[in-house]
Protein backbone atom coordinates (compact mmCIF):
# COMPACT_ATOMS: atom_id res chain seq x y z
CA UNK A 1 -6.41 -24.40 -16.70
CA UNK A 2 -8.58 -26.22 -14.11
CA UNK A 3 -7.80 -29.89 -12.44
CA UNK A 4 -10.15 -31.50 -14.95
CA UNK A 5 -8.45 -30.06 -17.88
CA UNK A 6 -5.04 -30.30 -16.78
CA UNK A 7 -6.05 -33.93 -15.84
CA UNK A 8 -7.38 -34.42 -19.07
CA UNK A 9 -4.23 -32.86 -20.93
CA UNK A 10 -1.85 -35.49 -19.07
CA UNK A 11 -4.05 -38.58 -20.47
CA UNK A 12 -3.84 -37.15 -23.95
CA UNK A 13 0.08 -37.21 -22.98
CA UNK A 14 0.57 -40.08 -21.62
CA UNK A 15 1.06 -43.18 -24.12
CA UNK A 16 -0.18 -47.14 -22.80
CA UNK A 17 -0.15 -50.60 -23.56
CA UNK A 18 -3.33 -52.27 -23.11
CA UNK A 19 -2.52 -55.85 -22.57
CA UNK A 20 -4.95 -58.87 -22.54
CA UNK A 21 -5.35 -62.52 -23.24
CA UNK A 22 -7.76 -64.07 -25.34
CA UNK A 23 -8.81 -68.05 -26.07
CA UNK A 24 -9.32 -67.65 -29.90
CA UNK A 25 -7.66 -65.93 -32.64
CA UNK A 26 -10.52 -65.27 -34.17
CA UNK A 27 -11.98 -63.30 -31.19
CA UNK A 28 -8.90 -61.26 -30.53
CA UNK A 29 -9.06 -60.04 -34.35
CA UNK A 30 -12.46 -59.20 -34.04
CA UNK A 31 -11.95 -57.25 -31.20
CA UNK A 32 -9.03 -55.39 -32.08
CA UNK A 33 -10.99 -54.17 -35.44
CA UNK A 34 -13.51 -52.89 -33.69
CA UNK A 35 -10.70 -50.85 -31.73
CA UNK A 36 -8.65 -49.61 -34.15
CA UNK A 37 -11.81 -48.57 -36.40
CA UNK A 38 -13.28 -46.70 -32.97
CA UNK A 39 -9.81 -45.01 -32.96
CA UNK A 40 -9.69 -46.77 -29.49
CA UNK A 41 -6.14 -47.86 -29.83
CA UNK A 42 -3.58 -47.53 -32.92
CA UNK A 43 -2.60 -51.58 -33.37
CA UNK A 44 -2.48 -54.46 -32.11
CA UNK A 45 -0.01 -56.75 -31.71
CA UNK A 46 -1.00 -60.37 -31.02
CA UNK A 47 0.89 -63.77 -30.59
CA UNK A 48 -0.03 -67.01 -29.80
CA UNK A 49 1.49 -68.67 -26.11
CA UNK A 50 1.08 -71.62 -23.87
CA UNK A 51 -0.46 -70.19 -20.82
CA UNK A 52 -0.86 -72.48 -17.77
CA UNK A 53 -2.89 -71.21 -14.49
CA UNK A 54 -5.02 -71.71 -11.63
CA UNK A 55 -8.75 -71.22 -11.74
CA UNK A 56 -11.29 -72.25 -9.49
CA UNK A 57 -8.54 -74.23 -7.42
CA UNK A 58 -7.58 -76.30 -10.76
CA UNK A 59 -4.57 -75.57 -12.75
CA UNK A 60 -4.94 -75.69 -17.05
CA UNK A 61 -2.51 -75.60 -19.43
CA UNK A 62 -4.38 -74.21 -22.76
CA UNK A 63 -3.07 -72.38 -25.96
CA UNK A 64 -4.09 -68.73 -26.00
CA UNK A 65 -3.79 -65.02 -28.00
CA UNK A 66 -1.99 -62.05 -25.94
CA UNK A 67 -2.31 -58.85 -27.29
CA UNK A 68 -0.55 -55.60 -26.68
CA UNK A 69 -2.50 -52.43 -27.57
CA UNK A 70 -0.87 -49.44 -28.30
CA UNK A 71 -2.77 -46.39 -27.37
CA UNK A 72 -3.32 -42.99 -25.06
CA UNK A 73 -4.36 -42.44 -21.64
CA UNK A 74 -7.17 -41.00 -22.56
CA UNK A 75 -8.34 -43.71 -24.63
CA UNK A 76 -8.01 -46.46 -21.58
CA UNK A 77 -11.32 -46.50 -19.97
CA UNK A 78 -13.47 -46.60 -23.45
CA UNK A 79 -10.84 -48.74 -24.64
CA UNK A 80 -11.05 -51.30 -21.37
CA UNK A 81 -15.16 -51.29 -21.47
CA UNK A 82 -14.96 -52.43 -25.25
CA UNK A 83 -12.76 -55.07 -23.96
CA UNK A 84 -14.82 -55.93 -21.08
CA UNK A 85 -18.02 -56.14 -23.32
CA UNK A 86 -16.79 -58.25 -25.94
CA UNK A 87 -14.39 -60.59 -23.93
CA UNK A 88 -15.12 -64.01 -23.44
CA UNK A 89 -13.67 -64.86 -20.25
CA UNK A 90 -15.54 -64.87 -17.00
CA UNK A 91 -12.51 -62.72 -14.87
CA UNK A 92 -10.55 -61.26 -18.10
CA UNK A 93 -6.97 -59.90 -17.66
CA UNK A 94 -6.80 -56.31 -19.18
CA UNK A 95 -3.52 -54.51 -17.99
CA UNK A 96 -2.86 -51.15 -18.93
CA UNK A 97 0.81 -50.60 -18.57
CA UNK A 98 2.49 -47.00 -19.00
CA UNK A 99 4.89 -46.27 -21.69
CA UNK A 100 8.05 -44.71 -20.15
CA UNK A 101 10.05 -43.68 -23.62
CA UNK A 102 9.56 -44.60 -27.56
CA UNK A 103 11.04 -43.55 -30.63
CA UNK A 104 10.71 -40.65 -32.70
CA UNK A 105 7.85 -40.53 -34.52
CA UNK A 106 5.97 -42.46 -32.46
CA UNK A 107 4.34 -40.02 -30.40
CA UNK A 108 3.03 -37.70 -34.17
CA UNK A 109 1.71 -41.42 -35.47
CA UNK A 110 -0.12 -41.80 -32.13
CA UNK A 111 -1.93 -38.99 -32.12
CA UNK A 112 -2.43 -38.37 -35.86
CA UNK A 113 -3.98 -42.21 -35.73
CA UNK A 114 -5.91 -41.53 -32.96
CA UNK A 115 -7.16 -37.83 -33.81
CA UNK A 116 -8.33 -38.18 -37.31
């Protein structure tokens, strides 16, 4: 197998959370359809928070939407530039955070979701 393959392989392997904030419910929903109907990412799971930080040497407190996406390696970078495109925010946060362990099952509903 070369690099890029084997490379490749470990991406389809490895399982992520995609994590982001968002100012509206509305956009986060919208957003998240268009990834789970691009088989970008299997769900989304989104609450609402207080969030308070510093920007442009000011610090806001505001109401906003975090998400956590639940997807594959490979999936990151189309996943991210969807994100990117879309987002609202000047300087979005978009984390992608590796998934260590899950449950049984998880890993067949991942890639059947994702595969189809």
């Amino acid at each position: 197998m070369s690099k890029s393959n084997k490379k490749k392989s470990n991406k389809r392997n490895q399982y992520i959370f995609i994590y982001a904030t968002f100012p509206a419910k509305k956009t986060v929903m919208k957003i998240s359809e268009k990834l789970i109907q691009k088989k970008l990412v299997v769900c989304a799971n989104i609450s609402e928070h207080d969030s308070i930080y510093s920007w442009n040497e000011r610090v806001y407190e505001e109401k906003e939407y975090a998400v956590f996406f639940k997807t594959r390696g490979d999936k990151w970078k189309a996943a991210r530039e969807l994100i990117l495109k879309e987002h609202p925010y000047e300087t979005p946060v978009i984390l992608k955070l590796r998934i260590r362990g899950y449950s049984p099952g998880f890993e067949k509903w991942m890639n059947d979701s994702l595969d189809k």
